[in-house]
Protein backbone atom coordinates (compact mmCIF):
# COMPACT_ATOMS: atom_id res chain seq x y z
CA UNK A 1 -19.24 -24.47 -19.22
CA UNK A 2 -18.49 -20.86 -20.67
CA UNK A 3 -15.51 -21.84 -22.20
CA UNK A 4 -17.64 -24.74 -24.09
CA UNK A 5 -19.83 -21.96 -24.98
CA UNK A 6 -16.93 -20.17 -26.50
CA UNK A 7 -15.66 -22.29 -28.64
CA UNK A 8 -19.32 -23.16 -29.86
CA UNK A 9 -19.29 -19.50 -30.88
CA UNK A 10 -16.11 -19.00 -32.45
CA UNK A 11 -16.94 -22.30 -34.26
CA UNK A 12 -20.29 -21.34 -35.43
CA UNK A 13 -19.21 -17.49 -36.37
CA UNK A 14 -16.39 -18.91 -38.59
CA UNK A 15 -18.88 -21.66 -40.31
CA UNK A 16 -21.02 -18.86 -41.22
CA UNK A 17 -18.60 -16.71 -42.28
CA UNK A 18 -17.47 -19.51 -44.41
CA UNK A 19 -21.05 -19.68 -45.95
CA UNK A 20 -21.74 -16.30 -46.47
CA UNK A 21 -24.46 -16.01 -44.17
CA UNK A 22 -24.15 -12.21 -43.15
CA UNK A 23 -28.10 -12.01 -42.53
CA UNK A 24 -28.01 -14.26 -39.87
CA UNK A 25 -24.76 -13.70 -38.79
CA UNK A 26 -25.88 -9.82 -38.42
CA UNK A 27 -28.63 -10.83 -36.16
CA UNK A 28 -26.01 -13.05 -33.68
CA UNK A 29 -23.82 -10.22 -33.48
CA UNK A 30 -25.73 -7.72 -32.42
CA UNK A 31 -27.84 -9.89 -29.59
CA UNK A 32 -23.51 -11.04 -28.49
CA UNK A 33 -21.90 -8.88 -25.40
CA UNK A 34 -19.11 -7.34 -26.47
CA UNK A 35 -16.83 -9.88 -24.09
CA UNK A 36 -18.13 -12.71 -26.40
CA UNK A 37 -17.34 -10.87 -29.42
CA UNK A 38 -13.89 -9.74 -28.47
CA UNK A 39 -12.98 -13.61 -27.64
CA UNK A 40 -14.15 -14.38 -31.59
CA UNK A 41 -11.89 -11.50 -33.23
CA UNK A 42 -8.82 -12.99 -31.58
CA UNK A 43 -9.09 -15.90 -33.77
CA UNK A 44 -10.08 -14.47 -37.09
CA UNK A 45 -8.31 -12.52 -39.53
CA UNK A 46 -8.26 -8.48 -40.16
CA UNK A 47 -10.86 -9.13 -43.27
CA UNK A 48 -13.13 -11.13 -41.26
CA UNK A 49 -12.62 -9.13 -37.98
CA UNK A 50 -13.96 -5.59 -40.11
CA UNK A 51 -16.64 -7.73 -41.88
CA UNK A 52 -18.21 -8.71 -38.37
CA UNK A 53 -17.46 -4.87 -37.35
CA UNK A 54 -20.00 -3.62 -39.82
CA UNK A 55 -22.56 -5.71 -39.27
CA UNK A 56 -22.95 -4.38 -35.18
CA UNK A 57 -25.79 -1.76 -35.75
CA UNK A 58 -24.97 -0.15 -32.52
CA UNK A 59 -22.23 2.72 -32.25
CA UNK A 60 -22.46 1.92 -28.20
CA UNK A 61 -21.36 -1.96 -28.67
CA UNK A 62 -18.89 -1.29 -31.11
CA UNK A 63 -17.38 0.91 -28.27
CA UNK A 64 -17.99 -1.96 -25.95
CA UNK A 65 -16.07 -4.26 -28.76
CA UNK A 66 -13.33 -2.08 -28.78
CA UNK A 67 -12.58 -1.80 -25.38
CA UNK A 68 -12.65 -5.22 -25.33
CA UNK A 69 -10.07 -5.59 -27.75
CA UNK A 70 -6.02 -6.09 -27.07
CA UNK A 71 -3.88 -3.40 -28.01
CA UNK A 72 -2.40 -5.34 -31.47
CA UNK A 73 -5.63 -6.32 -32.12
CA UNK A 74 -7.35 -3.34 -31.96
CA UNK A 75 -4.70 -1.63 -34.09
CA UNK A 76 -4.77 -4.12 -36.90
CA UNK A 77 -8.33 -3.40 -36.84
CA UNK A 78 -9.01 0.02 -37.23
CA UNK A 79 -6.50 0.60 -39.95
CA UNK A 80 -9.28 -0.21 -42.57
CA UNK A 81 -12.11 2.13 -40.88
CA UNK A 82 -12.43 5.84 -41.62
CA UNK A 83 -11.16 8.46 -39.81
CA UNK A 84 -14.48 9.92 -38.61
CA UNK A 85 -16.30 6.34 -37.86
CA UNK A 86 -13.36 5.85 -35.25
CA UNK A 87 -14.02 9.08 -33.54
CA UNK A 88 -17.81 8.15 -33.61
CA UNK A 89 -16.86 5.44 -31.86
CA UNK A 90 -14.51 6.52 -29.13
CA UNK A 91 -17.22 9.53 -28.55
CA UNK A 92 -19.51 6.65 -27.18
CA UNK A 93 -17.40 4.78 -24.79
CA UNK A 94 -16.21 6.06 -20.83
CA UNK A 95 -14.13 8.36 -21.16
CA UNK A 96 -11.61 5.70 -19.42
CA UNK A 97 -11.71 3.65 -22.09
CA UNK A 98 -11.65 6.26 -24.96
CA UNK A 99 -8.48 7.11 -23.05
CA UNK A 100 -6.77 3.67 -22.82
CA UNK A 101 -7.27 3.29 -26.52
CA UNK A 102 -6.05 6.80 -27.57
CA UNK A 103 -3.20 6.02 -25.76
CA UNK A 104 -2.36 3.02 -28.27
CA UNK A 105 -2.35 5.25 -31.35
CA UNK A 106 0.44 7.58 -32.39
CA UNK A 107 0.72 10.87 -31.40
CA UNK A 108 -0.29 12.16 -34.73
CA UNK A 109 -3.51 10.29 -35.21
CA UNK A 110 -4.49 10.78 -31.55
CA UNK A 111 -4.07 14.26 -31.58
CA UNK A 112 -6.07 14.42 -34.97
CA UNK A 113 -8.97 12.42 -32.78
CA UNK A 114 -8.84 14.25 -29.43
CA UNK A 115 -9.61 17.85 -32.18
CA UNK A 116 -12.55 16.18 -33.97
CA UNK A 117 -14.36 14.61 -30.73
CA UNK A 118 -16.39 17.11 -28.93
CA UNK A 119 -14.84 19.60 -26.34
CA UNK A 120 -16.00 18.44 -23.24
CA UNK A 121 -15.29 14.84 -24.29
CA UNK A 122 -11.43 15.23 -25.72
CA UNK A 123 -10.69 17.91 -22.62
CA UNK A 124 -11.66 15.14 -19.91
CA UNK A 125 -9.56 12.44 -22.24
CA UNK A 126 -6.69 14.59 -22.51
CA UNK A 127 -6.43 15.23 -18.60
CA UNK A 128 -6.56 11.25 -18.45
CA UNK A 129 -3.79 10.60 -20.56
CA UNK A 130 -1.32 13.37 -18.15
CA UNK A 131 -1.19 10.50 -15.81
CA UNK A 132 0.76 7.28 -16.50
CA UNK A 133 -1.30 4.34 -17.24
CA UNK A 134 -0.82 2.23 -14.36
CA UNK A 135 -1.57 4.61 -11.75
CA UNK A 136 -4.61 5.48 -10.30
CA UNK A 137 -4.93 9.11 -12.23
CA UNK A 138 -4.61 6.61 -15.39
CA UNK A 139 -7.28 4.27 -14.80
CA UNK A 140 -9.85 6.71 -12.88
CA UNK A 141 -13.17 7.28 -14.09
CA UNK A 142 -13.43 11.65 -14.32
CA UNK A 143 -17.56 11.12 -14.46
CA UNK A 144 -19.09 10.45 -10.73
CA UNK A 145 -21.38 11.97 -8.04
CA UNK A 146 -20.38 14.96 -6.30
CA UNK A 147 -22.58 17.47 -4.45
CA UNK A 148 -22.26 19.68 -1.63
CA UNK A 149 -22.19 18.83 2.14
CA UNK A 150 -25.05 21.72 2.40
CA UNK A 151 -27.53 20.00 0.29
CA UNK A 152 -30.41 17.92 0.97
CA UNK A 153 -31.02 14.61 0.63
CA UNK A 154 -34.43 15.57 -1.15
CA UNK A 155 -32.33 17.76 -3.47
CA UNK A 156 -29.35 15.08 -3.66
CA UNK A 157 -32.11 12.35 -5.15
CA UNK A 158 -33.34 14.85 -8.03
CA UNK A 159 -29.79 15.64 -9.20
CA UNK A 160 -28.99 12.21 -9.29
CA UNK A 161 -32.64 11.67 -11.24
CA UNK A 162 -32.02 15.01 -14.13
CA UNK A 163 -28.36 15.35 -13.62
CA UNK A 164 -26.38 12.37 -13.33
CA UNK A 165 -28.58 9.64 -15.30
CA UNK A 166 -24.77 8.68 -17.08
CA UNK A 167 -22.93 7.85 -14.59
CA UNK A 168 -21.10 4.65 -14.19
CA UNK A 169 -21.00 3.97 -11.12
CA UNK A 170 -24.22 5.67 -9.08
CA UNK A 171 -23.95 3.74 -6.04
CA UNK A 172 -22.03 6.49 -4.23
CA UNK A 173 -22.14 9.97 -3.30
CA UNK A 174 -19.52 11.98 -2.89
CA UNK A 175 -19.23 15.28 -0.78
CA UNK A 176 -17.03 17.78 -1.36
CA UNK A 177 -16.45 21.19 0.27
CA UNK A 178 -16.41 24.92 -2.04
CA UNK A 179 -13.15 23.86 -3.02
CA UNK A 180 -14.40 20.56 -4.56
CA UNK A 181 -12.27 18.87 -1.61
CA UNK A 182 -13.43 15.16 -0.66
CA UNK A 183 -15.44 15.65 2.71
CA UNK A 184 -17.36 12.51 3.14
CA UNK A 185 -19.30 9.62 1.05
CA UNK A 186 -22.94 8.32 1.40
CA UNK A 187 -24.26 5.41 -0.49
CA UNK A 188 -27.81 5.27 -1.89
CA UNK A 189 -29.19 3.41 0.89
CA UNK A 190 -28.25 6.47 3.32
CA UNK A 191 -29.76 8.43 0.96
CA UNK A 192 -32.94 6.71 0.88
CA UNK A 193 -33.35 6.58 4.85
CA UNK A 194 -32.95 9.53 6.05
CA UNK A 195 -35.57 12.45 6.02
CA UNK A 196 -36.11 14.53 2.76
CA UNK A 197 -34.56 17.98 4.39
CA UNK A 198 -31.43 16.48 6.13
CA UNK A 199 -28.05 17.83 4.69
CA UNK A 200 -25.67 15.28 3.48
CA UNK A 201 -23.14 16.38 6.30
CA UNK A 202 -25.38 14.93 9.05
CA UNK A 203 -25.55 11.60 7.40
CA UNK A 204 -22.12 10.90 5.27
CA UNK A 205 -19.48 9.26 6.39
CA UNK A 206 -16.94 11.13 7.01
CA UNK A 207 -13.98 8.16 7.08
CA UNK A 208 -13.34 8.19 3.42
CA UNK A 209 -10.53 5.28 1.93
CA UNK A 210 -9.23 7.62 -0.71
CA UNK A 211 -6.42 7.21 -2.90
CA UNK A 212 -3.22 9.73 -4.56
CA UNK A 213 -3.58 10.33 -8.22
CA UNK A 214 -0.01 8.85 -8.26
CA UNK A 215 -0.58 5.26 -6.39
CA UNK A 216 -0.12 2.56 -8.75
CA UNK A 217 -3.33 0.90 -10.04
CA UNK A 218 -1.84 -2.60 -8.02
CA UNK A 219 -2.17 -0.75 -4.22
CA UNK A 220 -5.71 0.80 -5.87
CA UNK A 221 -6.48 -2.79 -6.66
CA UNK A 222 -5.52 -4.11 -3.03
CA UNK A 223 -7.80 -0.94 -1.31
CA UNK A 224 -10.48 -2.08 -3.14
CA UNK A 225 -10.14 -5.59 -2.44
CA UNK A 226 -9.39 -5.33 1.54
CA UNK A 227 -12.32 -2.74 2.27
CA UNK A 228 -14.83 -4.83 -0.40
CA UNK A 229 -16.20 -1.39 -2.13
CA UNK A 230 -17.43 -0.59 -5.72
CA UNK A 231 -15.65 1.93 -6.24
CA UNK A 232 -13.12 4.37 -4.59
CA UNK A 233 -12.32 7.78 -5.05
CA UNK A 234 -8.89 9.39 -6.22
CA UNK A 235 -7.48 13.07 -5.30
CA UNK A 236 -4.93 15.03 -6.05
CA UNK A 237 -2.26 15.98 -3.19
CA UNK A 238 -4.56 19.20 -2.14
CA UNK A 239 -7.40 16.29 -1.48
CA UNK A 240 -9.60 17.84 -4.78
CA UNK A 241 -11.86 14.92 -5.52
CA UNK A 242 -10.30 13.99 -9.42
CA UNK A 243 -12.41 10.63 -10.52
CA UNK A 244 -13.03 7.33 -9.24
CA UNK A 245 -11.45 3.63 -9.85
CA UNK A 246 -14.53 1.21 -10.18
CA UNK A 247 -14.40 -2.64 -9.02
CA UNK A 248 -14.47 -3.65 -12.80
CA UNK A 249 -11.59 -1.81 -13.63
CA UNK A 250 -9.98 -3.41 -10.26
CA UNK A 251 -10.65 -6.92 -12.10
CA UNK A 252 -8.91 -6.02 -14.84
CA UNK A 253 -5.72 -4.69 -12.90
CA UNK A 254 -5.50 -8.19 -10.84
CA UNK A 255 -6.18 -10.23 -13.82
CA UNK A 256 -3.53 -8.17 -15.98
CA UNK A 257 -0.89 -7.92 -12.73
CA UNK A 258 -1.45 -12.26 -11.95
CA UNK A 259 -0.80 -12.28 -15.81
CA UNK A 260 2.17 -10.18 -15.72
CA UNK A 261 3.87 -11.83 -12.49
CA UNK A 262 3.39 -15.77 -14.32
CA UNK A 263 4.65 -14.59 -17.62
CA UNK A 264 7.91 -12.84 -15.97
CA UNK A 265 8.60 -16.24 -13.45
CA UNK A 266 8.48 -18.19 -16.31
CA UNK A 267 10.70 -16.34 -18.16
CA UNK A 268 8.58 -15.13 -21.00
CA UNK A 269 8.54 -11.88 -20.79
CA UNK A 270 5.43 -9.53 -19.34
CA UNK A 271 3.39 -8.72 -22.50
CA UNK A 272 0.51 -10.87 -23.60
CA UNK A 273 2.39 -12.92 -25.89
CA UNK A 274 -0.32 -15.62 -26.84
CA UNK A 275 -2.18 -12.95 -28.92
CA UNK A 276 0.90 -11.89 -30.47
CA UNK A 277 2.80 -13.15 -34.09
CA UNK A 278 5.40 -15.69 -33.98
CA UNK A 279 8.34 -13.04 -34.96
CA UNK A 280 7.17 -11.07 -32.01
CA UNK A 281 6.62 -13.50 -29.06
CA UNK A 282 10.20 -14.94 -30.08
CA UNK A 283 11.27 -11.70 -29.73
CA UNK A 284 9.94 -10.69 -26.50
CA UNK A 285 10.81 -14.56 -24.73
CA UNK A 286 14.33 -14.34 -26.35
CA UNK A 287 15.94 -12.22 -23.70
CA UNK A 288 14.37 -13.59 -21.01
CA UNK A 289 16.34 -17.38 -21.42
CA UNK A 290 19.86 -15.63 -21.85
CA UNK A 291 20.36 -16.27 -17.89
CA UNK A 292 19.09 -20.10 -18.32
CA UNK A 293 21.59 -20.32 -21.36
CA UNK A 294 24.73 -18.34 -19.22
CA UNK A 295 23.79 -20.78 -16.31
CA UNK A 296 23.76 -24.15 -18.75
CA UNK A 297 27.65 -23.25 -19.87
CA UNK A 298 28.24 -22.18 -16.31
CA UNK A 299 27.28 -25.83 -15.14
CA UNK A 300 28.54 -27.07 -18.05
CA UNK A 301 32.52 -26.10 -17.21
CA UNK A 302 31.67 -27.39 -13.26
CA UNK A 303 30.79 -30.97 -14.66
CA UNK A 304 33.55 -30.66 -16.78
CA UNK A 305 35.86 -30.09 -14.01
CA UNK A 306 34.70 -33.03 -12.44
CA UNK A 307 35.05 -34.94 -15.56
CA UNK A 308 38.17 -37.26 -14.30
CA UNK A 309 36.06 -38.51 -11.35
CA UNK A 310 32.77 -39.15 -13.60
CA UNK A 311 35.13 -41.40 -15.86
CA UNK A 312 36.34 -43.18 -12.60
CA UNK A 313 33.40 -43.36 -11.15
CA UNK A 314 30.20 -43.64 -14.14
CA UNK A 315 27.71 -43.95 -12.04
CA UNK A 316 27.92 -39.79 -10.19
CA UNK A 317 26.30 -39.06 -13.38
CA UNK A 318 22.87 -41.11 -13.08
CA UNK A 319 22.01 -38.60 -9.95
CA UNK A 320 22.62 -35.22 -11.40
CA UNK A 321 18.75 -34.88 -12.76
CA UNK A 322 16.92 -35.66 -10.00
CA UNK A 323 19.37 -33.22 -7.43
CA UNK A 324 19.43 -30.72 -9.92
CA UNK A 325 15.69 -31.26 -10.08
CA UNK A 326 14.52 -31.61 -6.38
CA UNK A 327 16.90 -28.20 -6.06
CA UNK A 328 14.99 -26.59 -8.78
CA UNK A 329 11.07 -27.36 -8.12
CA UNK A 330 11.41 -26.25 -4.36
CA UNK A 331 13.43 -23.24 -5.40
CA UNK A 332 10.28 -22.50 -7.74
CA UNK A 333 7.56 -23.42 -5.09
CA UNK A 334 9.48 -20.77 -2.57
CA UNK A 335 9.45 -18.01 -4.92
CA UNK A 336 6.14 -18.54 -5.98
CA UNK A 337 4.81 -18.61 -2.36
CA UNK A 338 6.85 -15.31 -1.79
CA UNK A 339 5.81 -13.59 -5.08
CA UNK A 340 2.13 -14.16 -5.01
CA UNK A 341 2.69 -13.22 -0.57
CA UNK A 342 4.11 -9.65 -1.77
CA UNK A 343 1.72 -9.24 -4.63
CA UNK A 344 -1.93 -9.90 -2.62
CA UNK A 345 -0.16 -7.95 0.77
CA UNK A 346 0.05 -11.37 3.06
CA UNK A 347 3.68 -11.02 3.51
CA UNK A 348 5.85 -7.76 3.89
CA UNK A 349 8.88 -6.78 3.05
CA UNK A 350 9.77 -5.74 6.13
CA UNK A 351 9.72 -9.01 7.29
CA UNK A 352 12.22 -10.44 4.93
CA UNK A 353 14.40 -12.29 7.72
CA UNK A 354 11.29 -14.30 9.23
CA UNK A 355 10.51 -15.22 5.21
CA UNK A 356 13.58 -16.50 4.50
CA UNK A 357 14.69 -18.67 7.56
CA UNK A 358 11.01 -20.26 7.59
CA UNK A 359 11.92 -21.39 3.78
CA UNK A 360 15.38 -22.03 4.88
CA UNK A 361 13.67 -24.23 7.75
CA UNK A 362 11.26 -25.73 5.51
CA UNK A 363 14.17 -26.27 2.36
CA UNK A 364 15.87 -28.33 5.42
CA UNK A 365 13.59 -30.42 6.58
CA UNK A 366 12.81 -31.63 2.90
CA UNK A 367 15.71 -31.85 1.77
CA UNK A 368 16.54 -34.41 4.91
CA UNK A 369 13.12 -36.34 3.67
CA UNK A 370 14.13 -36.72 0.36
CA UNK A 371 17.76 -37.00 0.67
CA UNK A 372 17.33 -40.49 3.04
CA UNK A 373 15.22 -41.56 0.31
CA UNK A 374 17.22 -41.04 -2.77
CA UNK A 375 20.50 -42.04 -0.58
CA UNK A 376 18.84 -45.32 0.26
CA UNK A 377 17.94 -45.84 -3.36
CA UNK A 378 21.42 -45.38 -4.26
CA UNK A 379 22.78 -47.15 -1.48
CA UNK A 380 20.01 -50.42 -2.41
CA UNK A 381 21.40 -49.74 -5.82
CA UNK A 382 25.13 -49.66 -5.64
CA UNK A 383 26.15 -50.94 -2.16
CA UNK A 384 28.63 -48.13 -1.53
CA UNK A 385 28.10 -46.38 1.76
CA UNK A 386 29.90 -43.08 0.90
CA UNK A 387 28.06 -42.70 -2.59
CA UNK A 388 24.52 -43.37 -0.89
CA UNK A 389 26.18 -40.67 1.98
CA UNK A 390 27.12 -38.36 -0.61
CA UNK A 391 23.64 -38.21 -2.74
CA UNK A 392 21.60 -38.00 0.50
CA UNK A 393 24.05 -34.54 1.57
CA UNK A 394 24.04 -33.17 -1.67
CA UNK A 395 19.91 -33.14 -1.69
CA UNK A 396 20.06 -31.78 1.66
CA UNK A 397 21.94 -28.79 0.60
CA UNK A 398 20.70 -28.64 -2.95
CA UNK A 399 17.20 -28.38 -1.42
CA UNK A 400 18.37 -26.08 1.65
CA UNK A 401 20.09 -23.99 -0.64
CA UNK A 402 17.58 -23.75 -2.75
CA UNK A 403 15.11 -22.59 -0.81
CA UNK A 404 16.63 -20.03 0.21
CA UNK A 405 17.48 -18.93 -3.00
CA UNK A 406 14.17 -18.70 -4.21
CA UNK A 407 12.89 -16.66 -0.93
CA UNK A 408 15.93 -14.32 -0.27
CA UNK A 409 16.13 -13.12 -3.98
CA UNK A 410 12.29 -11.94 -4.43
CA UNK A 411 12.32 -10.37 -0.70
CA UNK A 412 15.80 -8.69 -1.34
CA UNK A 413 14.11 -6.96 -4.99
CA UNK A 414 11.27 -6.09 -3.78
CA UNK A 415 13.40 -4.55 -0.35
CA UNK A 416 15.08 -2.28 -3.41
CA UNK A 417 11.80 -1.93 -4.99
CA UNK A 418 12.56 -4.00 -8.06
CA UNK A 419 9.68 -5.88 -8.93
CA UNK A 420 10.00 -9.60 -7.29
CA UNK A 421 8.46 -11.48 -10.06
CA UNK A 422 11.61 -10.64 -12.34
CA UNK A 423 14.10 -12.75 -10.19
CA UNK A 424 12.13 -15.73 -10.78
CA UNK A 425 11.71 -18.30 -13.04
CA UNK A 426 14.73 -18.61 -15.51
CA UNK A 427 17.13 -16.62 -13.02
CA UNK A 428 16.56 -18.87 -9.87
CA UNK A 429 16.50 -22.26 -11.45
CA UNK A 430 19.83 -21.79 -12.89
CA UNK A 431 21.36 -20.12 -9.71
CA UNK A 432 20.51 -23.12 -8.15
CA UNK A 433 21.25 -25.89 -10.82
CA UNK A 434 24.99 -24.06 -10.98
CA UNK A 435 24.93 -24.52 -7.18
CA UNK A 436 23.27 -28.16 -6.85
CA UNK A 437 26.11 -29.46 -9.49
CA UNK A 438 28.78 -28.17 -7.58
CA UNK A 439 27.74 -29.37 -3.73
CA UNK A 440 27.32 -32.72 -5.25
CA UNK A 441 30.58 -33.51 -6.89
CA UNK A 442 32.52 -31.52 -4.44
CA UNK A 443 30.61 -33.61 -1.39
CA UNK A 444 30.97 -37.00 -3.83
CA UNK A 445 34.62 -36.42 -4.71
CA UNK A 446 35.86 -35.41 -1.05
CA UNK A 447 34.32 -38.76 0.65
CA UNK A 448 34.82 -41.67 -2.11
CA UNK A 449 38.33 -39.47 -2.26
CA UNK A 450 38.69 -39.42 -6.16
């Protein structure tokens, strides 16, 4: 249903674009969440993407827009506004987002806009962009509730009502000691319950999932996830409460880290290539099929070897596809079970042994299914015994093989700390096709003895 209302939008935007009906096109716009917006520019040019810009009325939205926006997008963009209507803009958003975005620019055009914002603003943006982006110090949120253990939950309710009206997310309460050092967390219903003149250290709760300003946003992700909270907080190594990582930025990190993991399986790199030019996305997927091409010629010179008995005996050739292919989709299902175990926490890599011989197991006991059946198809076929024999053992081991290929490569990365998804796709299907061709012809050739 929303992606039918999607393409009614994009549809209807472009038609009126077409027309020349900015006065009603104006009034769309600015009633459209940013979300809806964003999904329009990708599929209209720079002109039309700064014509819709201009008619938003609201510096906030554009903000919104912008963050919105992916990174090629957003630079094509804003290469046709002026200078001080972008910093207008970035003054308006989170500071989180101001910081993502600033981080796309060059150096000398984001260090022109960090000394035109205000001081408060480009000093909070600049301690952001110290941290690398994918950690938790990266994608923290520096504006949250903080007050200390001594105070009241009387006085803790009239802060939050004159002090802390901007806040993103108010539905916590951090405590911190003199030192600004996390001490507890209560939520607003705490707050709410108790009497007026109770301290918050009476109430708060003390057992506080915190995270390093190092972790990488992925583990922030999993907290988040595992303990169901809306937000959690992020220190420094001295345990000085430095921002917070909110449950909408968490969606963003598991959408973007599925995203990467699929596009690096399938060999097409790990950048969002669909919103990228054609020159570009070739560029970025050519790499990535240099080990399917290596393995191709690798297979190639194996059939070739065998290339006396395939002229004696024609008919070893009409089985290569589907044992190269059984070989291949269970090699894929087994690293894609292992991948997507490591990546949501269900497996460990500890456990690598008891991964692999359950695939190994499971690899067996299909390959046995499906090598009786294609064996008895060539044997209903072709009438020869030791060529039904030999297609049934070769799926056995192709399969076997196979699987665990595609569970003992992930596990063994990620053991070294490589990330798993990279051994995928491209890499393990050709490993295995290499392997398939040569259990088959050296199993066929040994028992028709040719």
């Amino acid at each position: 249903m929303q992606t039918d209302h999607n393409r009614i939008f994009v549809e209807s935007t472009k038609r009126l674009l077409r027309r020349g009906a900015y006065s009603h096109l104006s009034k769309i716009v600015n009633k459209t969440h940013a979300a809806d917006l964003a999904a329009v520019f990708r599929s209209l040019s720079v002109e039309q993407q700064r014509k819709l810009l201009e008619m938003i009325s609201d510096i906030e939205q554009k903000g919104a827009l912008f963050s919105e926006l992916d990174e090629d997008t957003f630079l094509e963009l804003i290469e046709g506004l002026e200078f001080d209507e972008i910093v207008r803009i970035l003054e308006s958003m989170p500071t989180d987002d101001a910081a993502d975005i600033i981080g796309w620019l060059p150096e000398e055009k984001s260090q022109a806009i960090l000394e035109k914002m205000k001081t408060a603003e480009s000093e909070e943006i600049e301690d952001l962009l110290r941290y690398e982006d994918d950690t938790a110090g990266g994608i923290m949120v520096p504006d949250f509730i903080a007050l200390r253990e001594d105070v009241t939950a009387r006085e803790a309710i009239e802060s939050l009502q004159k002090e802390h009206l901007d806040v993103e997310m108010p539905f916590y309460l951090y405590v911190v000691d003199e030192y600004g050092k996390l001490v507890g967390v209560s939520s607003l219903r705490q707050l709410v319950v108790v009497g007026p003149n109770t301290p918050l250290k009476e109430f708060m709760t003390t057992d506080v999932f915190s995270v390093q300003t190092d972790m990488d946003q992925e583990e922030v992700a999993k907290i988040v996830a595992r303990y169901d909270i809306l937000a959690v907080p992020v220190v420094d190594p001295s345990n000085r409460l430095m921002g917070i990582v909110t449950v909408d930025d968490v969606i963003d990190i598991l959408r973007n880290e599925a995203t990467e993991d699929i596009l690096k399986m399938a060999g097409a790199g790990e950048e969002f290539v669909e919103t990228k030019s054609i020159l570009k996305s070739t560029r970025i997927r050519l790499p990535w099929l240099f080990a399917s091409c290596i393995g191709g010629i690798v297979a190639f010179f194996i059939i070739s070897k065998f290339e006396s008995s395939i002229y004696k005996v024609a008919y070893l050739a009409a089985f290569i596809p589907v044992i190269m292919g059984m070989g291949g989709n269970i090699g894929t299902q087994s690293s894609t079970i292992v991948v997507r175990g490591l990546a949501t926490g269900r497996l460990n890599v500890r456990d690598i042994w008891s991964v692999v011989f359950k695939e190994l197991a499971i690899g067996s006991i299909l390959g046995l299914v499906y090598g009786t059946l294609i064996g008895s198809v060539a044997q209903f076929r072709y009438s020869i015994e030791a060529l039904a024999i030999s297609v049934a053992l070769a799926v056995i081991c192709s399969m076997s093989i196979a699987a665990l290929v595609g569970s003992l490569v992930p596990m063994g990365f990620a053991r070294i700390n490589v990330d798993p998804a990279v051994a995928t796709g491209p890499f393990v299907t050709t490993a295995i096709d290499i392997i398939s061709v040569f259990f088959y012809f050296t199993i066929a050739t040994t028992l028709l003895d040719i």
